[in-house]
C-alpha atoms as a PDB file:
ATOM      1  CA  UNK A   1     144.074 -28.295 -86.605  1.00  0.00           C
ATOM      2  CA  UNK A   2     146.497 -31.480 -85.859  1.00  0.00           C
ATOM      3  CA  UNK A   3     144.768 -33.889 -82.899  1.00  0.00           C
ATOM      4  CA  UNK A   4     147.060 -35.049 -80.514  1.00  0.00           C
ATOM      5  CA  UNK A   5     146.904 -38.645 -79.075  1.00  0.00           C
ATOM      6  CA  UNK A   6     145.619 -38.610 -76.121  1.00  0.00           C
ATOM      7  CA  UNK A   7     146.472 -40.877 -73.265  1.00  0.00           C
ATOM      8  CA  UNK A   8     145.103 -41.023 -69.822  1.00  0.00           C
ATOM      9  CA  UNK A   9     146.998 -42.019 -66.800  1.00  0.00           C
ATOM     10  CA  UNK A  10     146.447 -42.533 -63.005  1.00  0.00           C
ATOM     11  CA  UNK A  11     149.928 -43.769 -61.420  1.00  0.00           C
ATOM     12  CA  UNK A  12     148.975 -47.525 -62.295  1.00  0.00           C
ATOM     13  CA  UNK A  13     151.151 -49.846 -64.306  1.00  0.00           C
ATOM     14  CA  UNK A  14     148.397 -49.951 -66.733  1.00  0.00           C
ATOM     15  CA  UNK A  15     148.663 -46.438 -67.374  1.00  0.00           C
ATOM     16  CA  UNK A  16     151.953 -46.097 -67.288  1.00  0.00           C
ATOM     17  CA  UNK A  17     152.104 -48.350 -70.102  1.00  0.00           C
ATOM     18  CA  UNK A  18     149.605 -46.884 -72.152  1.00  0.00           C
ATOM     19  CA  UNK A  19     151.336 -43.901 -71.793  1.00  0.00           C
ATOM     20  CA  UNK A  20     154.487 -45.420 -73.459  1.00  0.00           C
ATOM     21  CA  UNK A  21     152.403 -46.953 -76.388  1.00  0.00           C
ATOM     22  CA  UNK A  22     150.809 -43.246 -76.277  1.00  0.00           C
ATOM     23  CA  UNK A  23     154.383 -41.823 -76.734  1.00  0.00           C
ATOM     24  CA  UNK A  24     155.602 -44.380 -79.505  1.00  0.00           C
ATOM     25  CA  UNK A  25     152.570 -44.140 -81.442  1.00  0.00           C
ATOM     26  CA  UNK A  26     152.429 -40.010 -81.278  1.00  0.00           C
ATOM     27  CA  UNK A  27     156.104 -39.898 -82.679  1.00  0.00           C
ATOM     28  CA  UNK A  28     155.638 -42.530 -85.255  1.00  0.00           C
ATOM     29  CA  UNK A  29     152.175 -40.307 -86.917  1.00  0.00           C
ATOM     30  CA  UNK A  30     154.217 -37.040 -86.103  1.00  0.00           C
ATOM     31  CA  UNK A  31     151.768 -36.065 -83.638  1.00  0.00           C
ATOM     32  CA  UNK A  32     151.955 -34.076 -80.431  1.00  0.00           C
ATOM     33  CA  UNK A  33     151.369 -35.773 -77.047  1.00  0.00           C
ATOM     34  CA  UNK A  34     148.574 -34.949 -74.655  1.00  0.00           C
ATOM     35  CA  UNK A  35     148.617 -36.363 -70.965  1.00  0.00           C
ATOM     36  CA  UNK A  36     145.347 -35.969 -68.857  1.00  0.00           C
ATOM     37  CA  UNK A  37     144.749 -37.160 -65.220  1.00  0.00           C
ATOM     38  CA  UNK A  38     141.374 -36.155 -63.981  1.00  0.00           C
ATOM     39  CA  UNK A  39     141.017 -36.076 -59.753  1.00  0.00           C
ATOM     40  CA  UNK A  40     138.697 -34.982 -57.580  1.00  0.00           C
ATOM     41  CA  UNK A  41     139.407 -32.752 -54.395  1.00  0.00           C
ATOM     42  CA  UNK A  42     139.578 -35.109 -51.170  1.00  0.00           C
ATOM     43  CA  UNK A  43     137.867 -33.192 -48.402  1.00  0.00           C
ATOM     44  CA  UNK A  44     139.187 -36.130 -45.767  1.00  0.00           C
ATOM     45  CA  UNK A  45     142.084 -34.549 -45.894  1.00  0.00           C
ATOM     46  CA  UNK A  46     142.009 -30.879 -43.900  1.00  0.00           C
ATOM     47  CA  UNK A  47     145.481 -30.987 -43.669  1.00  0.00           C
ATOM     48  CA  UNK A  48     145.643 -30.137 -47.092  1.00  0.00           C
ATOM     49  CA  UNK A  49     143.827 -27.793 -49.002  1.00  0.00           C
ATOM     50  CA  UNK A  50     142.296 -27.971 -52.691  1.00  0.00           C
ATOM     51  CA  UNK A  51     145.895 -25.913 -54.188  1.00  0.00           C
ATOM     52  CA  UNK A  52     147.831 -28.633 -52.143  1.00  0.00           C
ATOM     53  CA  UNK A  53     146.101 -31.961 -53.302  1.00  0.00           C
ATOM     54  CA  UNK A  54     146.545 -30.513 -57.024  1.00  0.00           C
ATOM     55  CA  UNK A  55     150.023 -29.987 -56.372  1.00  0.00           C
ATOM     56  CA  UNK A  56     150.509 -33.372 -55.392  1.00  0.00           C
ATOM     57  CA  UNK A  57     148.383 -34.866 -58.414  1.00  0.00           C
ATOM     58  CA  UNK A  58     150.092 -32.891 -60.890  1.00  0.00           C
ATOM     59  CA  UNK A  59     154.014 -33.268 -59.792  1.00  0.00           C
ATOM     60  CA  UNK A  60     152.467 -37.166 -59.944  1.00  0.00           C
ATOM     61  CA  UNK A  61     151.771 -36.739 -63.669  1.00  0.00           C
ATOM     62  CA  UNK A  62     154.776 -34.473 -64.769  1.00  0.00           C
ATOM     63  CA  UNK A  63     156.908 -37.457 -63.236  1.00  0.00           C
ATOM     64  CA  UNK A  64     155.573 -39.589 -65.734  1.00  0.00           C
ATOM     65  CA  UNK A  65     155.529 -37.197 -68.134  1.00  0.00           C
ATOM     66  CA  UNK A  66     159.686 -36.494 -67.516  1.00  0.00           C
ATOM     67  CA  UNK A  67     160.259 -40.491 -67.981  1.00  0.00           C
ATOM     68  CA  UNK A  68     158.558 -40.324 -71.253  1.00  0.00           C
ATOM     69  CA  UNK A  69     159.864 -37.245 -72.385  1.00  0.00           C
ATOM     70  CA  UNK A  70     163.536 -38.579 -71.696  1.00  0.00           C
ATOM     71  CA  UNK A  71     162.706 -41.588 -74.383  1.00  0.00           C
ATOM     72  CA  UNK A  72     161.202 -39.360 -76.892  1.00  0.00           C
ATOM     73  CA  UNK A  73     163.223 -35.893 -76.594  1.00  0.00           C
ATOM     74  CA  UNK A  74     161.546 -34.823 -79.978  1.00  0.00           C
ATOM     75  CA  UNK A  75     157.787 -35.154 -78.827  1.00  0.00           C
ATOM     76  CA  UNK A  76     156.025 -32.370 -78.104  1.00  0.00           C
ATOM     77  CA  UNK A  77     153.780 -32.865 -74.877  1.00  0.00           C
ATOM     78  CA  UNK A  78     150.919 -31.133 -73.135  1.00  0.00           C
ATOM     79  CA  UNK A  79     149.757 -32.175 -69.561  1.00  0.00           C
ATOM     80  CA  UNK A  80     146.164 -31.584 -68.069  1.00  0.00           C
ATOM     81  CA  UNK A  81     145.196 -32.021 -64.932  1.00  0.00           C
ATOM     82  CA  UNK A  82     141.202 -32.142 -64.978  1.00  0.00           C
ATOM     83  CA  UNK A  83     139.523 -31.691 -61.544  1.00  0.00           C
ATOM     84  CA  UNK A  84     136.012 -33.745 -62.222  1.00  0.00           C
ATOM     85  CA  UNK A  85     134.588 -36.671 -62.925  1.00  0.00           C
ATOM     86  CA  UNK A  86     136.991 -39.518 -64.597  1.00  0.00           C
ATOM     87  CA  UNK A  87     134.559 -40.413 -67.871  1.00  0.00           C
ATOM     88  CA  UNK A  88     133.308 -36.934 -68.420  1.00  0.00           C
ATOM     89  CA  UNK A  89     136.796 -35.415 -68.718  1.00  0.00           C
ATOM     90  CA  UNK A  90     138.471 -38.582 -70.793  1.00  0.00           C
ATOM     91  CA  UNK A  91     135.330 -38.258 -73.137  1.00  0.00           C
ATOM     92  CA  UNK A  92     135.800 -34.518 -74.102  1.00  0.00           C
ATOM     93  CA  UNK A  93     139.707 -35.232 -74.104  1.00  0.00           C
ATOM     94  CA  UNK A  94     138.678 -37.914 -76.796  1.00  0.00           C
ATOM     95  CA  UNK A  95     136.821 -35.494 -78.851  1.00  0.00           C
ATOM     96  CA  UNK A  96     139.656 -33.070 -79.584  1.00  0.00           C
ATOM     97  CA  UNK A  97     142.238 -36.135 -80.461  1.00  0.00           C
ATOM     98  CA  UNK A  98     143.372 -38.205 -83.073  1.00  0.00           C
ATOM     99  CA  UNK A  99     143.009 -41.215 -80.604  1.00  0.00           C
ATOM    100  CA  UNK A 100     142.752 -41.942 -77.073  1.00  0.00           C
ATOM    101  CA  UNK A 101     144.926 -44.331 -75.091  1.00  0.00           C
ATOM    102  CA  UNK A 102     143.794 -45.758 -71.893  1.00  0.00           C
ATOM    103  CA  UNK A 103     145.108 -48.761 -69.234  1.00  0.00           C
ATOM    104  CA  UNK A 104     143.526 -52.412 -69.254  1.00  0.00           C
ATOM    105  CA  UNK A 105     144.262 -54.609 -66.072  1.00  0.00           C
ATOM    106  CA  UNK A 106     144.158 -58.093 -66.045  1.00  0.00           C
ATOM    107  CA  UNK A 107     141.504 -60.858 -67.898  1.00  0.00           C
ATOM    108  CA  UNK A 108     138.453 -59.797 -66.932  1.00  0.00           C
ATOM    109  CA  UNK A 109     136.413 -55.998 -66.661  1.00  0.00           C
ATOM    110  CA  UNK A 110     138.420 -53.321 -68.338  1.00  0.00           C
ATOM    111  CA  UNK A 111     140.155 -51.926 -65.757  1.00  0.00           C
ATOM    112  CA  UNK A 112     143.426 -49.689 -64.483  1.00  0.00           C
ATOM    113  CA  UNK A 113     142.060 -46.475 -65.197  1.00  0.00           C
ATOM    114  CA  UNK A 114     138.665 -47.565 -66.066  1.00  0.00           C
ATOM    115  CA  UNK A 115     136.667 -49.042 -63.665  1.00  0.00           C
ATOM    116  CA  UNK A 116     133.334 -51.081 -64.500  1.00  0.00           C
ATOM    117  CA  UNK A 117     130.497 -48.259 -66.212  1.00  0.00           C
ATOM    118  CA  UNK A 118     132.791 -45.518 -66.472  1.00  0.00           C
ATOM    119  CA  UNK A 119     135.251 -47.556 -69.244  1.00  0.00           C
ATOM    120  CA  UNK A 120     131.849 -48.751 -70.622  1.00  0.00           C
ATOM    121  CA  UNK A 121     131.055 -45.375 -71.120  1.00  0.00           C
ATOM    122  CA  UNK A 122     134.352 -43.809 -72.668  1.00  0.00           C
ATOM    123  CA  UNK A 123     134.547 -46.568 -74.717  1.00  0.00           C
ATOM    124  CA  UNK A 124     130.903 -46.539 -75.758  1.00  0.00           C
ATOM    125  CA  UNK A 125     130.189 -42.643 -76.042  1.00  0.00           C
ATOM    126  CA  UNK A 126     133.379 -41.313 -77.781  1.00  0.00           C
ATOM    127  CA  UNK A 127     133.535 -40.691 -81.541  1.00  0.00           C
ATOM    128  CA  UNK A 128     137.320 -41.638 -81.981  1.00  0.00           C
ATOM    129  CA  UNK A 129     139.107 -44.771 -81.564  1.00  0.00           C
ATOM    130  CA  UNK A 130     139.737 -45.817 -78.154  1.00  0.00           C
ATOM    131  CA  UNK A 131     143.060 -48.446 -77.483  1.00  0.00           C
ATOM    132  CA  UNK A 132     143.364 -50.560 -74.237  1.00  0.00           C
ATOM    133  CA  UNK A 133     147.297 -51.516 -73.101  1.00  0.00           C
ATOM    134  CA  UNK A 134     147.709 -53.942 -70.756  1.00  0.00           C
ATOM    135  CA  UNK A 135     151.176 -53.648 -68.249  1.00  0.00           C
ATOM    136  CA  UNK A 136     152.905 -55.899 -69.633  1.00  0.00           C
ATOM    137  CA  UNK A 137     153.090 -54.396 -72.877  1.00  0.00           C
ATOM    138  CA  UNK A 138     156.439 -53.664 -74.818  1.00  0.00           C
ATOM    139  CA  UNK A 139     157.778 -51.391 -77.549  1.00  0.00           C
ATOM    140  CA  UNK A 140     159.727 -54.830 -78.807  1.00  0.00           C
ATOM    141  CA  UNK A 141     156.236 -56.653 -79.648  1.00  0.00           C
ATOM    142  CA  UNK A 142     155.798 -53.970 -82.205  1.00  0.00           C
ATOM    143  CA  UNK A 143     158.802 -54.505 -84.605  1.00  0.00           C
ATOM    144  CA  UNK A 144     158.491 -58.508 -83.541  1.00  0.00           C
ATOM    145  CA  UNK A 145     156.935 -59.296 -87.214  1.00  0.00           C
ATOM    146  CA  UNK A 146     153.855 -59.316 -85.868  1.00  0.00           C
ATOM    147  CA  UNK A 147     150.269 -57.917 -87.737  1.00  0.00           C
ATOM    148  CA  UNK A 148     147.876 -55.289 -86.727  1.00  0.00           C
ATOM    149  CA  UNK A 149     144.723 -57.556 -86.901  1.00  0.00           C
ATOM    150  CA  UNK A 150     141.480 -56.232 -87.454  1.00  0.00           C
ATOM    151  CA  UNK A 151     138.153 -57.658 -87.663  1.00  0.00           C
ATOM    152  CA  UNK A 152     135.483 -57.096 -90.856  1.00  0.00           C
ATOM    153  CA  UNK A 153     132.012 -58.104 -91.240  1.00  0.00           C
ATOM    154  CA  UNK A 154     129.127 -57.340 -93.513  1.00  0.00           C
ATOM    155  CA  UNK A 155     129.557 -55.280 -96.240  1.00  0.00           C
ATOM    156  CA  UNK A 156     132.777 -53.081 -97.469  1.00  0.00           C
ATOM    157  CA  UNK A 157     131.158 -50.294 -95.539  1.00  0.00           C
ATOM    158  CA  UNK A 158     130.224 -51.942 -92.479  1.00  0.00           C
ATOM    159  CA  UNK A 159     133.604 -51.979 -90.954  1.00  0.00           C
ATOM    160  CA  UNK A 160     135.579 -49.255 -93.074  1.00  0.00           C
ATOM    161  CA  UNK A 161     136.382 -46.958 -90.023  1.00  0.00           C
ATOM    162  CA  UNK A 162     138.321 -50.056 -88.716  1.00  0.00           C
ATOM    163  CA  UNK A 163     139.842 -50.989 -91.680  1.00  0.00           C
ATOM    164  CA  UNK A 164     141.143 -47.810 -92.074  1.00  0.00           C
ATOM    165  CA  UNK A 165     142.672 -47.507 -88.941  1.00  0.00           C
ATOM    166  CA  UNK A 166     143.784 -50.705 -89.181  1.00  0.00           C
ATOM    167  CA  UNK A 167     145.965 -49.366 -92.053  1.00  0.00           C
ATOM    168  CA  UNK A 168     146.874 -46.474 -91.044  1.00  0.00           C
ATOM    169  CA  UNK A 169     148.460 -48.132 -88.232  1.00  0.00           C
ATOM    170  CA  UNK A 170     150.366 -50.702 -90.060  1.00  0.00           C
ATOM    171  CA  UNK A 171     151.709 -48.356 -92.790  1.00  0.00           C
ATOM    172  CA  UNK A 172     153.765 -46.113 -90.030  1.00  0.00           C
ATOM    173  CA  UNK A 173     154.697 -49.358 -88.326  1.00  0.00           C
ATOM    174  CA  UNK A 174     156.162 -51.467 -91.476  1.00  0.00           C
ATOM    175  CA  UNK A 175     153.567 -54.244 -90.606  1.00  0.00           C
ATOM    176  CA  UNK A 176     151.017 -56.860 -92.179  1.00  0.00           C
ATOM    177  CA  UNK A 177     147.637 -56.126 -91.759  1.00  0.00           C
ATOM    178  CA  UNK A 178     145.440 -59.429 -91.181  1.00  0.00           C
ATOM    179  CA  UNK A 179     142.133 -59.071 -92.063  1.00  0.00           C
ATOM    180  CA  UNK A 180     139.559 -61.320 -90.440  1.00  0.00           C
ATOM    181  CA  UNK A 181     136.141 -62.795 -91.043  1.00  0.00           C
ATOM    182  CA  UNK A 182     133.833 -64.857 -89.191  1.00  0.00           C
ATOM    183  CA  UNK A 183     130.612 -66.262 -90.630  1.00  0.00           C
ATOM    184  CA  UNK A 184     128.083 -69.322 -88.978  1.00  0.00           C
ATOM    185  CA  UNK A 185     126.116 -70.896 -90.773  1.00  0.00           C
ATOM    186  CA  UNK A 186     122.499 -69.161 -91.092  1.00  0.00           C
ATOM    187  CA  UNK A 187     119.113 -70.413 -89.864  1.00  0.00           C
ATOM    188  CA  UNK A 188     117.222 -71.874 -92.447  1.00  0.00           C
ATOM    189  CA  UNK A 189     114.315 -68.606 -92.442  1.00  0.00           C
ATOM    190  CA  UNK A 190     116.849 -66.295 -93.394  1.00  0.00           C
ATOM    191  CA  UNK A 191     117.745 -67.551 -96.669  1.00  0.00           C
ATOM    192  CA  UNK A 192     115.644 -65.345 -99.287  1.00  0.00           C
ATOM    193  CA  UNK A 193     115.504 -66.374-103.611  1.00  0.00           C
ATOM    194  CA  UNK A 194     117.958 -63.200-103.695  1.00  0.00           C
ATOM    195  CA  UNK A 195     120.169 -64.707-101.033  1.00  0.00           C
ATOM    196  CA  UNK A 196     120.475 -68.132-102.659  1.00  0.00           C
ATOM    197  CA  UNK A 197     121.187 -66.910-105.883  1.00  0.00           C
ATOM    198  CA  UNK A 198     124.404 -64.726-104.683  1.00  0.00           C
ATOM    199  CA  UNK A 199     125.365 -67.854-103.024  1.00  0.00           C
ATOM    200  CA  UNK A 200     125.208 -70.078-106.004  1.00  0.00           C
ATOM    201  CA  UNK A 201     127.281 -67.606-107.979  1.00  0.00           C
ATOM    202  CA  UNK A 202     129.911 -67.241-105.507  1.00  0.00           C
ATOM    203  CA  UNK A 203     129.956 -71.219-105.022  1.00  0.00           C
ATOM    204  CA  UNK A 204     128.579 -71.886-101.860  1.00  0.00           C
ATOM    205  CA  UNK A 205     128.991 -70.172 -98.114  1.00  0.00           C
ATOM    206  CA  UNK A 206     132.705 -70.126 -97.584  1.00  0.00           C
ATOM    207  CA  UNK A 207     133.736 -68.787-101.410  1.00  0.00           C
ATOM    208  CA  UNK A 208     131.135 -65.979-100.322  1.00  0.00           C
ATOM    209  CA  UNK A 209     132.305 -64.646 -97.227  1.00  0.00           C
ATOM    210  CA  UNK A 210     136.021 -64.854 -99.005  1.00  0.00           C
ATOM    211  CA  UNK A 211     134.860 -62.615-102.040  1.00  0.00           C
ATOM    212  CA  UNK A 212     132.999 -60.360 -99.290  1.00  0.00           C
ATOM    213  CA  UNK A 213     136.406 -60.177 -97.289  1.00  0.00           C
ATOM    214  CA  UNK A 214     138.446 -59.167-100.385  1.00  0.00           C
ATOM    215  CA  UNK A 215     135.824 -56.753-101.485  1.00  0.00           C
ATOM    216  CA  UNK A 216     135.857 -54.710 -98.397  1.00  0.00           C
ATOM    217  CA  UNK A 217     139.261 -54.272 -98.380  1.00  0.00           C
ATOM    218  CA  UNK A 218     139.818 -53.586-101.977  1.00  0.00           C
ATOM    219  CA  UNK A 219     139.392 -49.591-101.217  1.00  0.00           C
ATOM    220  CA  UNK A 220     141.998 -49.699 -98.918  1.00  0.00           C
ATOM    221  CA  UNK A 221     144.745 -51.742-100.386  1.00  0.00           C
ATOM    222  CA  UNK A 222     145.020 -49.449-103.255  1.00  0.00           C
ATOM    223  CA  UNK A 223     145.245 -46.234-100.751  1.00  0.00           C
ATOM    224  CA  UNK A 224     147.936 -48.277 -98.762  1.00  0.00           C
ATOM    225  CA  UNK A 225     149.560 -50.335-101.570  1.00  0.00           C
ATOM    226  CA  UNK A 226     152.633 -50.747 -99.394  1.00  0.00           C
ATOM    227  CA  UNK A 227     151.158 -52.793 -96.382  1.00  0.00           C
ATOM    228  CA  UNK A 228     150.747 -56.141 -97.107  1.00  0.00           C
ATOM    229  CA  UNK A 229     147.931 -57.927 -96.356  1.00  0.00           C
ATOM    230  CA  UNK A 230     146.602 -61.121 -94.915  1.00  0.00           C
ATOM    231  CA  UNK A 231     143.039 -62.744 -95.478  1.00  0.00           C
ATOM    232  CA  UNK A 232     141.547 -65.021 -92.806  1.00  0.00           C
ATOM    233  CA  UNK A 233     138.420 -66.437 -93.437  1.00  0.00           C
ATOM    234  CA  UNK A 234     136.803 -68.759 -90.919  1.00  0.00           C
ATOM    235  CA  UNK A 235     133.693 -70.705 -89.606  1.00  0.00           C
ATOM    236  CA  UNK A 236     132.703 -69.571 -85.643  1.00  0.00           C
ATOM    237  CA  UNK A 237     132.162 -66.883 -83.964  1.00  0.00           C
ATOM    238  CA  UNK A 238     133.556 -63.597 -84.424  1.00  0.00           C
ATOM    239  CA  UNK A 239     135.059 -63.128 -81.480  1.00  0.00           C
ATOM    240  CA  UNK A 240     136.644 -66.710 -80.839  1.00  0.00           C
ATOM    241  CA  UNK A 241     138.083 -66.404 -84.317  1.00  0.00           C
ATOM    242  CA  UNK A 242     139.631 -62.914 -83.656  1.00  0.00           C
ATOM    243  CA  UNK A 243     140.907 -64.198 -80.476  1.00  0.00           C
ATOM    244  CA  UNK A 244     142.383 -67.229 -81.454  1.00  0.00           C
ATOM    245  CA  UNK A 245     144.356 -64.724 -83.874  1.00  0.00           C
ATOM    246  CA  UNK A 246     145.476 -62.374 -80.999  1.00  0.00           C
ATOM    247  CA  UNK A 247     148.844 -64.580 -80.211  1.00  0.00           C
ATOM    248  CA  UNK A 248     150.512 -63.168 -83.789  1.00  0.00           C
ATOM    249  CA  UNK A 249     149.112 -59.430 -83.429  1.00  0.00           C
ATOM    250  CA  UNK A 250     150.884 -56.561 -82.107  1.00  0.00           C
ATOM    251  CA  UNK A 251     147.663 -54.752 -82.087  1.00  0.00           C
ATOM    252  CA  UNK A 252     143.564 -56.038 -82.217  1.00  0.00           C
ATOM    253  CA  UNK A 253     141.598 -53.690 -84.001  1.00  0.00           C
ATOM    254  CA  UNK A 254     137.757 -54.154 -83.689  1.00  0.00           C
ATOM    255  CA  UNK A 255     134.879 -51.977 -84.838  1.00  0.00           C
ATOM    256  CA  UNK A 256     131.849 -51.193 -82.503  1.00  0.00           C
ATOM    257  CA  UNK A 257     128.115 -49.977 -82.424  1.00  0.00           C
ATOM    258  CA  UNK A 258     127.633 -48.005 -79.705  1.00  0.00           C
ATOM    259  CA  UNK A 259     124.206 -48.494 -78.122  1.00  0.00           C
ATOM    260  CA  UNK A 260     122.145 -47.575 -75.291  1.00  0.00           C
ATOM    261  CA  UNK A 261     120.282 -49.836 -72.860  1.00  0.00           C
ATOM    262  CA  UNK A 262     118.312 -48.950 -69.594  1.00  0.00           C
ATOM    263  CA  UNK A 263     121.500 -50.119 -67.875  1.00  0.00           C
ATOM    264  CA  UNK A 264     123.866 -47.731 -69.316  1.00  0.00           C
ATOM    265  CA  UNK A 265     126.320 -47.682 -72.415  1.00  0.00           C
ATOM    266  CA  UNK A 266     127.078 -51.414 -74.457  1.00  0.00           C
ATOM    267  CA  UNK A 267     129.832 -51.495 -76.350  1.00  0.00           C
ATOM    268  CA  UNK A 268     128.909 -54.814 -78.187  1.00  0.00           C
ATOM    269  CA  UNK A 269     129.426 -58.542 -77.346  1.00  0.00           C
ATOM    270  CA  UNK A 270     132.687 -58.669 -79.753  1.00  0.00           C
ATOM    271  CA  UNK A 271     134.487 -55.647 -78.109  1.00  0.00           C
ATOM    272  CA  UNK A 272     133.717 -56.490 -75.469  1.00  0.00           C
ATOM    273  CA  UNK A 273     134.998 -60.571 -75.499  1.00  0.00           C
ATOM    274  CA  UNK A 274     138.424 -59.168 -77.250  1.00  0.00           C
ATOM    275  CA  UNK A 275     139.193 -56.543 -74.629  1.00  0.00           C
ATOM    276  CA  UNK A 276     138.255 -59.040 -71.715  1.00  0.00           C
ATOM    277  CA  UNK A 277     141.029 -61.818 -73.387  1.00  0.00           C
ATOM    278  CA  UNK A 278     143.598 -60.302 -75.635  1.00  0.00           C
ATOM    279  CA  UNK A 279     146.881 -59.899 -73.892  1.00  0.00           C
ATOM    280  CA  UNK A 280     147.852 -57.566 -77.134  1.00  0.00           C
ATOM    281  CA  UNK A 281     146.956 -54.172 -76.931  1.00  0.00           C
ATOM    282  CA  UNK A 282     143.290 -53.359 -78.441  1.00  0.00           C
ATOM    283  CA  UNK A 283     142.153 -50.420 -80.572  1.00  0.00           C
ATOM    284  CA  UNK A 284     137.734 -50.314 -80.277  1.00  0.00           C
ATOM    285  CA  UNK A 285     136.981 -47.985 -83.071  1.00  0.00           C
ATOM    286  CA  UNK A 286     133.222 -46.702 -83.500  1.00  0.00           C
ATOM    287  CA  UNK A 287     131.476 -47.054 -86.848  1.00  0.00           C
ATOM    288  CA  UNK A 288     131.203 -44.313 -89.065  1.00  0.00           C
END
């Protein structure tokens, strides 16, 4: 069965423009379209009944849908309009597509469509990869020469979901993907006989995390041996380093643990500082 890609929208600017990167992305992959809006029926309003309100809501979303449509005549697109609750119905949208595409407003919470738990939650909760467009994102920053960026740590398993989207990505786009890797220094207890003596054969710390970069993505250069490919190794923390490469990405691609707390979903620190900060559209992609 082919997943569409997914993208949610609520009338915002935010949406609106994940919609378009929706709609770019769907006919670069060769993938249908899917548009969901989920609302709830406003009993304030006796004038108009629950048939009314959904009338209203939907003409709403086939509007967008027409503008989008009228860019990408050869994309095949399904609306649905979800009467519920808004992270409920974007989670099971997520599980039956390739991707899903949601709004981000603004430097601060993730926001637009999501607001405070519930984009916690999507984000946190859904198996596929999850991307975050700002407004003020456009179609020319993509063929701009700049990279799809994505973040690795650990071992070459650690982060191969992202890597792999990561790639995936760049080879229907034409674009560099630049692979990045943080590492700090270690506290003093942590180093074990084993651990020093892979350090003395790789030369010291920053040789290391170099040859543990280039061995993660190894695996995928040969399955993509078109894209080209970057390597940025660097001392701080992961998601200052990722950051300070957002201003030369047309896309951020981070990996995530999802995790539960007594207050609800977490989506990790490093998600979470990238898709507070990057003005370039983010792709949060759970771990296999």
């Amino acid at each position: 069965m082919t997943r569409p890609i997914t993208a949610g929208v609520d009338g915002t600017e935010e949406s609106l423009a994940a919609l378009d990167w929706a709609a770019r992305e769907a006919v670069r992959r060769g993938l249908p379209l899917r548009v969901v809006h989920a609302w709830r029926y406003a009993e304030a309003l006796p004038t108009a009944d629950r048939d009314t309100q959904h009338g209203w809501v939907s003409e709403g979303v086939r509007e967008a849908v027409r503008t989008v449509s009228g860019r990408h005549p050869e994309l095949e697109v399904a609306v649905d309009v979800l009467e519920g609750g808004v992270a409920e119905a974007l989670t099971g949208a997520a599980a039956q597509s390739e991707l899903l595409v949601l709004g981000s407003r603004g430097h601060g919470s993730v926001m637009g469509f999501l607001l405070g738990s519930v984009g916690r939650q999507v984000i946190a909760e859904t198996a596929r990869p999850v991307v975050l467009v700002r407004a003020g994102d456009r179609a020319a920053a993509e063929a701009a020469g700049r990279d799809v960026v994505v973040g690795q740590h650990g071992g070459p398993q650690d982060s191969a979901a992202a890597l792999r989207f990561a790639f995936e990505t760049a080879a229907v786009r034409g674009a560099t993907v630049r692979a990045v890797r943080a590492w700090t220094l270690p506290p003093v207890f942590a180093y074990s006989p084993g651990s020093l003596k892979l350090l003395d054969e790789a030369g010291g710390l920053e040789p290391y995390e170099k040859q543990a970069l280039a061995d993660a993505l190894r695996p995928w250069q040969e399955r993509f041996p078109q894209v080209p490919v970057a390597e940025h190794v660097e001392m701080g923390s992961a998601g200052q380093v990722l950051l300070s490469m957002a201003g030369r990405a047309q896309l951020m691609v981070v990996g995530r643990r999802s995790r539960r707390t007594a207050v609800g979903a977490r989506i990790g620190s490093v998600a979470h500082g990238v898709l507070h900060h990057a003005e370039c559209p983010v792709a949060v992609v759970p771990h296999e």
